[in-house]
C-alpha atoms as a PDB file:
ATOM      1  CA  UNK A   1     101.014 126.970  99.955  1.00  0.00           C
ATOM      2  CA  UNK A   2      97.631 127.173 101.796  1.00  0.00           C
ATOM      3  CA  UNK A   3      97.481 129.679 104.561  1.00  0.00           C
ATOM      4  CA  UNK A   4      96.326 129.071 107.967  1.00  0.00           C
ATOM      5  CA  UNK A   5      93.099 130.351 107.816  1.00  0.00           C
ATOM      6  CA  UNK A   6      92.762 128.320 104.252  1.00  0.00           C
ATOM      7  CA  UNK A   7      93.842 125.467 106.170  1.00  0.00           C
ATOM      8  CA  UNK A   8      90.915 126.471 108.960  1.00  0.00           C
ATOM      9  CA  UNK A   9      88.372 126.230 106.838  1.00  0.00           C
ATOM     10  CA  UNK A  10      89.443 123.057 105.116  1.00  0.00           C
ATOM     11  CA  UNK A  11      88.983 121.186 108.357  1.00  0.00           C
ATOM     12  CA  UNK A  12      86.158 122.782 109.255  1.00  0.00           C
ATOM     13  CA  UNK A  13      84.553 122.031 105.900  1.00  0.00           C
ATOM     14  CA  UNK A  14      85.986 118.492 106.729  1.00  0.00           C
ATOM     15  CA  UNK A  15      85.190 117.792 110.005  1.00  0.00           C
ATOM     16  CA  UNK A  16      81.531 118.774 109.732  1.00  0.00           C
ATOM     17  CA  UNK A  17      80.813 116.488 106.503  1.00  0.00           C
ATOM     18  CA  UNK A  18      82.175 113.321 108.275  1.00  0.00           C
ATOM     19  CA  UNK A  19      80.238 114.648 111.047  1.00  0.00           C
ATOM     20  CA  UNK A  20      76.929 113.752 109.170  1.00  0.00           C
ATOM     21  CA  UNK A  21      78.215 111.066 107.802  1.00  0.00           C
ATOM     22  CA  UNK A  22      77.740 106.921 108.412  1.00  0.00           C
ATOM     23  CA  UNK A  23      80.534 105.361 106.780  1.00  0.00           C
ATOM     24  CA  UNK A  24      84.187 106.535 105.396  1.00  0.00           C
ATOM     25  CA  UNK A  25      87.119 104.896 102.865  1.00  0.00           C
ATOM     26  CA  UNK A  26      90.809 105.775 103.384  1.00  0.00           C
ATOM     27  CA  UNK A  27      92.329 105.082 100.014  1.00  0.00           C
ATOM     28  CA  UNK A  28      96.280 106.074  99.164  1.00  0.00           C
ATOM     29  CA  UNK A  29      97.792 106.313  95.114  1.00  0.00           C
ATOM     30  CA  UNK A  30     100.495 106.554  92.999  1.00  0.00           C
ATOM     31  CA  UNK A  31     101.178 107.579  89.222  1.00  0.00           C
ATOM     32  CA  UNK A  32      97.941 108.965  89.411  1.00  0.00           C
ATOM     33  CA  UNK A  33      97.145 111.150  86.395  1.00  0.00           C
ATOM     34  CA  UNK A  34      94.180 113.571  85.736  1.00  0.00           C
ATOM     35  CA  UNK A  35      91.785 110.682  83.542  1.00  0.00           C
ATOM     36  CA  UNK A  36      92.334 108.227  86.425  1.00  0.00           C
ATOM     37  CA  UNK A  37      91.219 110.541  88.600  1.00  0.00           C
ATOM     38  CA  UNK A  38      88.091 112.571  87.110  1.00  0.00           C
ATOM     39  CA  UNK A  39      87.166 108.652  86.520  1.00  0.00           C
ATOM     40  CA  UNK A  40      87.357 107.801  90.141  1.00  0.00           C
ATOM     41  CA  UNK A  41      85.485 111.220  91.223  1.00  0.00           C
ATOM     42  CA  UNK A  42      83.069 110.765  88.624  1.00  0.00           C
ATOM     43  CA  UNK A  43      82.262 106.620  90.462  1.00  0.00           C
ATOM     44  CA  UNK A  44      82.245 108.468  93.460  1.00  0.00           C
ATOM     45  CA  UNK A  45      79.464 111.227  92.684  1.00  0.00           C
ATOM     46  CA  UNK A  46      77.467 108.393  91.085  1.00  0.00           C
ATOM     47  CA  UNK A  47      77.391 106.553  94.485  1.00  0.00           C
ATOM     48  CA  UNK A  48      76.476 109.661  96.139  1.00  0.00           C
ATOM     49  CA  UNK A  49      79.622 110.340  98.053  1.00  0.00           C
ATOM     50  CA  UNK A  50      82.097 113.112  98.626  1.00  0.00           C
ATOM     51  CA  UNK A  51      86.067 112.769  97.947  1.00  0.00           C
ATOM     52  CA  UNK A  52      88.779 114.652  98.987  1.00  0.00           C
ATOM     53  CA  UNK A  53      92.391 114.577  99.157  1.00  0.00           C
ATOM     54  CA  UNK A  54      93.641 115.666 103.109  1.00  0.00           C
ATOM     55  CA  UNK A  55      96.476 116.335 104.509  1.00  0.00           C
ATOM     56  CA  UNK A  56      97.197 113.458 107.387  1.00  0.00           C
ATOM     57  CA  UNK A  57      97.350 116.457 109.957  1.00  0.00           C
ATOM     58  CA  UNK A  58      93.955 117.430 109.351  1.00  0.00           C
ATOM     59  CA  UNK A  59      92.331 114.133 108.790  1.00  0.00           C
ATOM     60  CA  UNK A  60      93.406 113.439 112.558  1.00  0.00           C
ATOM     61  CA  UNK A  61      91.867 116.452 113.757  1.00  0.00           C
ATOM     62  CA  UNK A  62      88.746 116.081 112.114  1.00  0.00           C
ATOM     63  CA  UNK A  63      88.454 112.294 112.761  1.00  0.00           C
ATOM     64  CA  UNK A  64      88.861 112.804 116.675  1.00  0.00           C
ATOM     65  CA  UNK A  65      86.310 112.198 118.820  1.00  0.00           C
ATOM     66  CA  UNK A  66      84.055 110.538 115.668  1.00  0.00           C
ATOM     67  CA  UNK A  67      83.379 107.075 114.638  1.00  0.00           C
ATOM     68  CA  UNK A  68      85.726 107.372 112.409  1.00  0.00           C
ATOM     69  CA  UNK A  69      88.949 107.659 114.949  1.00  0.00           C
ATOM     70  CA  UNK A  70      89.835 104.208 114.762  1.00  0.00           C
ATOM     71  CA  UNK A  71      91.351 105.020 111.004  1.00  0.00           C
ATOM     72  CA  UNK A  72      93.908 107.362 112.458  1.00  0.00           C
ATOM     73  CA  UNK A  73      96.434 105.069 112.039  1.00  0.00           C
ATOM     74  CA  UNK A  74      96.005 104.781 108.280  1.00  0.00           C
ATOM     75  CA  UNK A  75      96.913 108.518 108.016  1.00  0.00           C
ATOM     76  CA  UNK A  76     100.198 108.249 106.308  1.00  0.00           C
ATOM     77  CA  UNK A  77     101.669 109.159 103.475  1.00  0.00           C
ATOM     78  CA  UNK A  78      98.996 110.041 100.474  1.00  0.00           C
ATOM     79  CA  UNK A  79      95.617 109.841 101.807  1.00  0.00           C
ATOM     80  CA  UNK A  80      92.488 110.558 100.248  1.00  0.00           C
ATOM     81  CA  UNK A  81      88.862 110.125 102.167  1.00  0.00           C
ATOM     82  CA  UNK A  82      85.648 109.249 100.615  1.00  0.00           C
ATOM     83  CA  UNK A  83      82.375 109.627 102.412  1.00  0.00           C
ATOM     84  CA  UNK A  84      78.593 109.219 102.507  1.00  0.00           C
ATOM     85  CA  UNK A  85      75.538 109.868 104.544  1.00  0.00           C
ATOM     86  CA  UNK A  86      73.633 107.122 102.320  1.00  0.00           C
ATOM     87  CA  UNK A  87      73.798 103.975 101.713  1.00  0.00           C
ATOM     88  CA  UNK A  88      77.139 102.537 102.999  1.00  0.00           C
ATOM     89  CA  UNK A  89      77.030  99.288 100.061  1.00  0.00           C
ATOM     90  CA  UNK A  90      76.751 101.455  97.535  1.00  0.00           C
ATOM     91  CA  UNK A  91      79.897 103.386  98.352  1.00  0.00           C
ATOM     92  CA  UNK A  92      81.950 100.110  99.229  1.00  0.00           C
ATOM     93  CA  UNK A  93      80.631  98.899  95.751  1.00  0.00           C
ATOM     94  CA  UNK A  94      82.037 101.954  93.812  1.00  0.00           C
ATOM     95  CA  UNK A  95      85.356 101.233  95.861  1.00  0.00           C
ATOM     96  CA  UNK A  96      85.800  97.926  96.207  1.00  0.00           C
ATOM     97  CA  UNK A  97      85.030  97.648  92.280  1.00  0.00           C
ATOM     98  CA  UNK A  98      87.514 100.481  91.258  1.00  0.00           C
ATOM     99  CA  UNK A  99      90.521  99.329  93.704  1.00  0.00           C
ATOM    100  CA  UNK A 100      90.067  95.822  91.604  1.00  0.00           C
ATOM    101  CA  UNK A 101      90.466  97.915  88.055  1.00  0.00           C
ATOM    102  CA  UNK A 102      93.070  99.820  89.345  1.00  0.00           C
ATOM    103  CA  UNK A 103      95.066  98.223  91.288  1.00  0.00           C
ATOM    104  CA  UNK A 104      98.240  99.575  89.590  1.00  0.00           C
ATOM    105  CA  UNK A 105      97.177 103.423  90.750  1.00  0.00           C
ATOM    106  CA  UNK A 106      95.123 102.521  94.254  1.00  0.00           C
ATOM    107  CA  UNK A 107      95.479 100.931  97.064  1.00  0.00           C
ATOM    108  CA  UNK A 108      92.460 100.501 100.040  1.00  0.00           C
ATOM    109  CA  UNK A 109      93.603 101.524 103.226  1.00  0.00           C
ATOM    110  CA  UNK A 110      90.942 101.307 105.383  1.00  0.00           C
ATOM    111  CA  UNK A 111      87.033 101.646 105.896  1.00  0.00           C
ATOM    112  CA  UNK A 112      84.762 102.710 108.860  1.00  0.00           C
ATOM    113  CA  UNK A 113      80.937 101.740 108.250  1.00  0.00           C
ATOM    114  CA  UNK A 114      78.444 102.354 110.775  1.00  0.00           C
ATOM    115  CA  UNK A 115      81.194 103.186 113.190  1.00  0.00           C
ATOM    116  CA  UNK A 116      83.431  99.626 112.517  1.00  0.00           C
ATOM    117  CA  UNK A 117      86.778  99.843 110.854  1.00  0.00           C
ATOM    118  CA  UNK A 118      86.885  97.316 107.635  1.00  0.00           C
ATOM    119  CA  UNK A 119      89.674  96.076 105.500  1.00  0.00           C
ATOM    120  CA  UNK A 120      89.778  95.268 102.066  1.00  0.00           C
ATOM    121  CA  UNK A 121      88.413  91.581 102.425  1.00  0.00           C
ATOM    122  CA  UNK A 122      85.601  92.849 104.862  1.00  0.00           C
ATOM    123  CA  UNK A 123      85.034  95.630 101.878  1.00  0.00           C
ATOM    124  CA  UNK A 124      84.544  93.338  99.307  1.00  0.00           C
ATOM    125  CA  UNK A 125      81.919  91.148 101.542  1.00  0.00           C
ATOM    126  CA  UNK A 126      80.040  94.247 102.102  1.00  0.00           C
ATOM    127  CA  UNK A 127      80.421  95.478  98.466  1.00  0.00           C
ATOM    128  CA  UNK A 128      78.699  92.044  97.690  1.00  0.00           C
ATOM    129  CA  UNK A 129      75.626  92.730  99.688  1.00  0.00           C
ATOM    130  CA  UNK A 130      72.577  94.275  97.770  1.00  0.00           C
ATOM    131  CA  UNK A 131      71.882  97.563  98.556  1.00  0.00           C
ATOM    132  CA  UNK A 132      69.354  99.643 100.358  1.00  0.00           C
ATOM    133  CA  UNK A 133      67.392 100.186  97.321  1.00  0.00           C
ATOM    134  CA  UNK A 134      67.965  96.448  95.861  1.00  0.00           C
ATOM    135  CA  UNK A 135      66.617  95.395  99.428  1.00  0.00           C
ATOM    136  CA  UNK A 136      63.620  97.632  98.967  1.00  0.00           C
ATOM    137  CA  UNK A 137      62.928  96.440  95.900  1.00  0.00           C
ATOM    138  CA  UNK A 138      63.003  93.017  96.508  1.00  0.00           C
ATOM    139  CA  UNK A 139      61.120  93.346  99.318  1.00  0.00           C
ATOM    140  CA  UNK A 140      58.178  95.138  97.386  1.00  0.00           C
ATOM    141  CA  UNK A 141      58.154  92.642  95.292  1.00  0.00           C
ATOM    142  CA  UNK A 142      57.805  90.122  97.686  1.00  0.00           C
ATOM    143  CA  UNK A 143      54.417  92.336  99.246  1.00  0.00           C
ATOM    144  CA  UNK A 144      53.216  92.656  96.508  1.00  0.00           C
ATOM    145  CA  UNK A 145      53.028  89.170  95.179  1.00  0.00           C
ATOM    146  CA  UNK A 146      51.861  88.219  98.874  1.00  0.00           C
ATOM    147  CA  UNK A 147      48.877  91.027  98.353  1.00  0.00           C
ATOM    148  CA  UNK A 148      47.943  89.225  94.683  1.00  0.00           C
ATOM    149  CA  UNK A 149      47.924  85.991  96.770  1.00  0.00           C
ATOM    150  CA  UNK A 150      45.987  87.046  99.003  1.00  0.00           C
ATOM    151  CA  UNK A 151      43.568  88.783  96.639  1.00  0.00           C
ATOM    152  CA  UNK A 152      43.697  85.723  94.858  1.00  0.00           C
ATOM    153  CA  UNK A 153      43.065  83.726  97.464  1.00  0.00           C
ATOM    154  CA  UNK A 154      39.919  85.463  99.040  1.00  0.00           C
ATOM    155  CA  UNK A 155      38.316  85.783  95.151  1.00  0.00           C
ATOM    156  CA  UNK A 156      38.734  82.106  94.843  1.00  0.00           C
ATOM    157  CA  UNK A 157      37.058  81.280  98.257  1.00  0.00           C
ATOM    158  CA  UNK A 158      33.547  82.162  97.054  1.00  0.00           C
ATOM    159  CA  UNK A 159      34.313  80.904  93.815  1.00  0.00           C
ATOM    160  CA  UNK A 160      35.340  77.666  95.122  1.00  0.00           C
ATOM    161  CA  UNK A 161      32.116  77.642  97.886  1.00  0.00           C
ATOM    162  CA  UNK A 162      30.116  77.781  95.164  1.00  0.00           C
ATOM    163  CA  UNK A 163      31.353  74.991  93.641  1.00  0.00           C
ATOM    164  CA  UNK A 164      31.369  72.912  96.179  1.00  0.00           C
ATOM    165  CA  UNK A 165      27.946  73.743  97.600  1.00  0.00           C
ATOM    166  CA  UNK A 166      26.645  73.032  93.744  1.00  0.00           C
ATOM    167  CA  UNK A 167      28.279  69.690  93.821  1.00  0.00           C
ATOM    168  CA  UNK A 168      27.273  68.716  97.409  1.00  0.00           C
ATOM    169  CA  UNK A 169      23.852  69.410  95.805  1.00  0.00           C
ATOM    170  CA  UNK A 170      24.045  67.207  92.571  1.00  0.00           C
ATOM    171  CA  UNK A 171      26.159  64.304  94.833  1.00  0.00           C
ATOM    172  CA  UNK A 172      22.686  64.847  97.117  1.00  0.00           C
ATOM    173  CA  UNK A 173      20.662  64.657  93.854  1.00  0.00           C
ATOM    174  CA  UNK A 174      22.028  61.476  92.389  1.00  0.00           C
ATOM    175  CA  UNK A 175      21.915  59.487  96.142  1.00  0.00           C
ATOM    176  CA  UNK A 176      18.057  60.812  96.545  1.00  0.00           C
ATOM    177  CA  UNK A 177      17.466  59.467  92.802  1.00  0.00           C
ATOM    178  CA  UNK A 178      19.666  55.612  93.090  1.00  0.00           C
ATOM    179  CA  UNK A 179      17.290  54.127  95.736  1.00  0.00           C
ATOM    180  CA  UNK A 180      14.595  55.155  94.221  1.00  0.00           C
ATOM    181  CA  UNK A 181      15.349  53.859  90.890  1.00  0.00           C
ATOM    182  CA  UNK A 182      16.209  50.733  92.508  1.00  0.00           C
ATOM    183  CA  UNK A 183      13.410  50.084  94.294  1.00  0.00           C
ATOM    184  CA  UNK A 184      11.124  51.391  91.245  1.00  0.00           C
ATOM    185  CA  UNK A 185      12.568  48.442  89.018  1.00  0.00           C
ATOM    186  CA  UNK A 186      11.741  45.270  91.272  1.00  0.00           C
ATOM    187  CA  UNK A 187       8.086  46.875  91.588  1.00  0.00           C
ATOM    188  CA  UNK A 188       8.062  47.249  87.623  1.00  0.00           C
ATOM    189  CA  UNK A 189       9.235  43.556  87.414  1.00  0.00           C
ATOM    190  CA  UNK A 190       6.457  42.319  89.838  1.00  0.00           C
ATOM    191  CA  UNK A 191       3.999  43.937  88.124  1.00  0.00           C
ATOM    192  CA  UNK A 192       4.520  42.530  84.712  1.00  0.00           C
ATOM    193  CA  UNK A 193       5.022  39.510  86.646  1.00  0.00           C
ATOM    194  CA  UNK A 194       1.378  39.520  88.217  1.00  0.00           C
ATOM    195  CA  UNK A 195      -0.273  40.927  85.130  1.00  0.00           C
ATOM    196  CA  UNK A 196      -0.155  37.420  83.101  1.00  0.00           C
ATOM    197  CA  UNK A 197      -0.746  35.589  86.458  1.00  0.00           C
ATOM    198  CA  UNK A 198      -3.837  37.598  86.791  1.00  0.00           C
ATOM    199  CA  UNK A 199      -5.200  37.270  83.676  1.00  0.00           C
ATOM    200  CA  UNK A 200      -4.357  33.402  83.964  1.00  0.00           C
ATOM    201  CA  UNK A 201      -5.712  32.935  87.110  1.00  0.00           C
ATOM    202  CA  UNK A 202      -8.894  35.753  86.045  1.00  0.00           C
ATOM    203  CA  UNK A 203     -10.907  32.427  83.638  1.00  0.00           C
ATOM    204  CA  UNK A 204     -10.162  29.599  85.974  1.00  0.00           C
ATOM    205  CA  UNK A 205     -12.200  32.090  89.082  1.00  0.00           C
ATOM    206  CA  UNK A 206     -14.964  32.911  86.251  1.00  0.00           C
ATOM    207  CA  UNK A 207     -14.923  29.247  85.354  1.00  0.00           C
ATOM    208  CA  UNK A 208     -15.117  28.246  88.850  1.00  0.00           C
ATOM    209  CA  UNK A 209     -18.256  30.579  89.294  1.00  0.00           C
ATOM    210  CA  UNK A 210     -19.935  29.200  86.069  1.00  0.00           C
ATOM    211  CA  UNK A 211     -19.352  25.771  86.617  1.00  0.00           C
ATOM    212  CA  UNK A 212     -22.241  25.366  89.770  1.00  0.00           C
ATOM    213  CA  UNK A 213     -24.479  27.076  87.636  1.00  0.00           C
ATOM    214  CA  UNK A 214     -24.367  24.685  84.985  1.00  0.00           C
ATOM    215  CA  UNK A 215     -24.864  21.871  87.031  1.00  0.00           C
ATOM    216  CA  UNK A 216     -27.774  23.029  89.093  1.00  0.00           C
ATOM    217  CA  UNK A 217     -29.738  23.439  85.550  1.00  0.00           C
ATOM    218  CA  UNK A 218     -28.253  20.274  84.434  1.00  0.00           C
ATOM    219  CA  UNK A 219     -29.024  18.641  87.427  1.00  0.00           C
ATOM    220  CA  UNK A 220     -33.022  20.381  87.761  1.00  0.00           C
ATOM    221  CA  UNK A 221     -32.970  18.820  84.081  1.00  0.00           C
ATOM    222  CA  UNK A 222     -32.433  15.517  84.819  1.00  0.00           C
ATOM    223  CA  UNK A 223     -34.701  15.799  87.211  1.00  0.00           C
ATOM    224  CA  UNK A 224     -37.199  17.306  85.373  1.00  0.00           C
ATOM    225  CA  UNK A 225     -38.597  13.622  83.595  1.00  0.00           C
ATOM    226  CA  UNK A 226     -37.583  11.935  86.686  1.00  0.00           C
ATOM    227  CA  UNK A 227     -40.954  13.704  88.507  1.00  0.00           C
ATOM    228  CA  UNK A 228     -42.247  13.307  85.477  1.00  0.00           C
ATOM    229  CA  UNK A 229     -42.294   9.488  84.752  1.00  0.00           C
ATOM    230  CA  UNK A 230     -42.815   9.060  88.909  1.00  0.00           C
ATOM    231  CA  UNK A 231     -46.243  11.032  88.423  1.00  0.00           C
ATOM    232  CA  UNK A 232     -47.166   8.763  85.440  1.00  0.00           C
ATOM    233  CA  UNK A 233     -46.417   5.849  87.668  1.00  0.00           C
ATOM    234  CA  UNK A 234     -48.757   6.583  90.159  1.00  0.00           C
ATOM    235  CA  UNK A 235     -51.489   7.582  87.722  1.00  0.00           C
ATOM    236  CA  UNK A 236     -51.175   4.226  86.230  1.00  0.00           C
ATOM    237  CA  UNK A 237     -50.840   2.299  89.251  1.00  0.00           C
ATOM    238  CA  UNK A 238     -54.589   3.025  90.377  1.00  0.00           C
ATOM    239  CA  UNK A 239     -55.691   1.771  86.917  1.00  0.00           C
ATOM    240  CA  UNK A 240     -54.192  -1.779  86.891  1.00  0.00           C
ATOM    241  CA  UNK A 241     -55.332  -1.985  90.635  1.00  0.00           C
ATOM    242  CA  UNK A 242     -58.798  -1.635  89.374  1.00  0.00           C
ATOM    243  CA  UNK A 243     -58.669  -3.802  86.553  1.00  0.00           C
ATOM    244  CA  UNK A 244     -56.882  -6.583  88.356  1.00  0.00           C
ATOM    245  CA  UNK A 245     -60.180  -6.511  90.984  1.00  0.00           C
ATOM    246  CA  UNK A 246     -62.680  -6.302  88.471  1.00  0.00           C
END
């Protein structure tokens, strides 16, 4: 039997760890041998709790006056407290999960987290929460893929300027270029269209400017003997006068 001044320090010991703690589970057993429970201490340390087995006297003392008062009333017959100053899921994970695969030796009593008394059914809901580190994780991941996006995105926006700028400049080309071309083939046709009507209408002009020619000499030709036979005329036409008066 545990003296008083054994007892003293227990609650002391007690009290000051659930002090400093955020959330607390009031489990009871039966049948419990020394596997089952070097199993269950072992889960505990894992989720970086604390476990003890307390008288009920002493667990009302040290709860008084904390958050965790409201579990007084679960302070009956065997009681054993686990608590944590970390992460709160983690612990009701560990619990809740154990309580399930031993229901035969344990029983749930009650739960304070962050100052809130919790049955089993509230236990398990909080048990299926990711934890503090799962959270963290998660949410890393979620910065960091929003960083690569974002990287991402500002490496493309040059990248896709550039592309855009060099096809503004080609679209730019080819309308500069069309009208051109267009306007290049009707002159092309006209011009191979004059060329033969040039040359056609090139020997009918020279022809044209020829022609006079050709009938002025013609013409000073003809009248060449014309003077001609007029000036033998008259030279012959003082002759018979004389020989007609002599």
């Amino acid at each position: 039997m545990k003296s008083r001044d054994t007892k003293a320090k227990d609650l002391a010991v007690l009290t000051d760890s659930l002090a400093n703690s955020t959330s607390a589970m009031v489990v009871s057993f039966s049948k419990l041998t020394v596997t089952k429970d070097q199993e269950f201490r072992s889960r505990l340390r894992e989720a970086g709790a604390e476990y003890s087995v307390v008288k009920n006297t002493l667990a009302r003392i040290a709860v008084k006056g904390t958050q965790f008062e409201d579990a007084t009333e679960h302070f009956k017959g065997v009681t054993a407290i686990a608590w944590t100053k970390n992460d709160p899921v983690i612990l009701s994970k560990a619990i809740s999960k154990f309580m399930k695969e031993n229901a035969d030796i344990y029983t749930f009593k009650a739960g304070v987290v962050d100052g809130k008394l919790v049955d089993l059914t509230q236990l398990t809901t909080i048990a299926n929460l990711p934890s503090k580190e799962e959270l963290i994780s998660k949410l890393m991941w979620v910065l960091n893929s929003s960083a690569q996006g974002i990287v991402t995105v500002i490496n493309a926006v040059p990248r896709d300027l550039a592309v855009v700028i060099k096809q503004i400049g080609e679209q730019e080309g080819r309308d500069a270029g069309t009208p051109a071309a267009v306007e290049a083939a009707p002159a092309a046709a006209e011009a191979v269209e004059e060329a033969p009507a040039a040359e056609a209408e090139a020997p009918v002009e020279a022809a044209a400017e020829e022609a006079p020619v050709l009938e002025v000499e013609a013409a000073s030709a003809e009248e060449a003997p014309a003077e001609a036979e007029a000036e033998e005329v008259l030279e012959i036409a003082p002759e018979a006068e004389a020989e007609e008066k002599a």
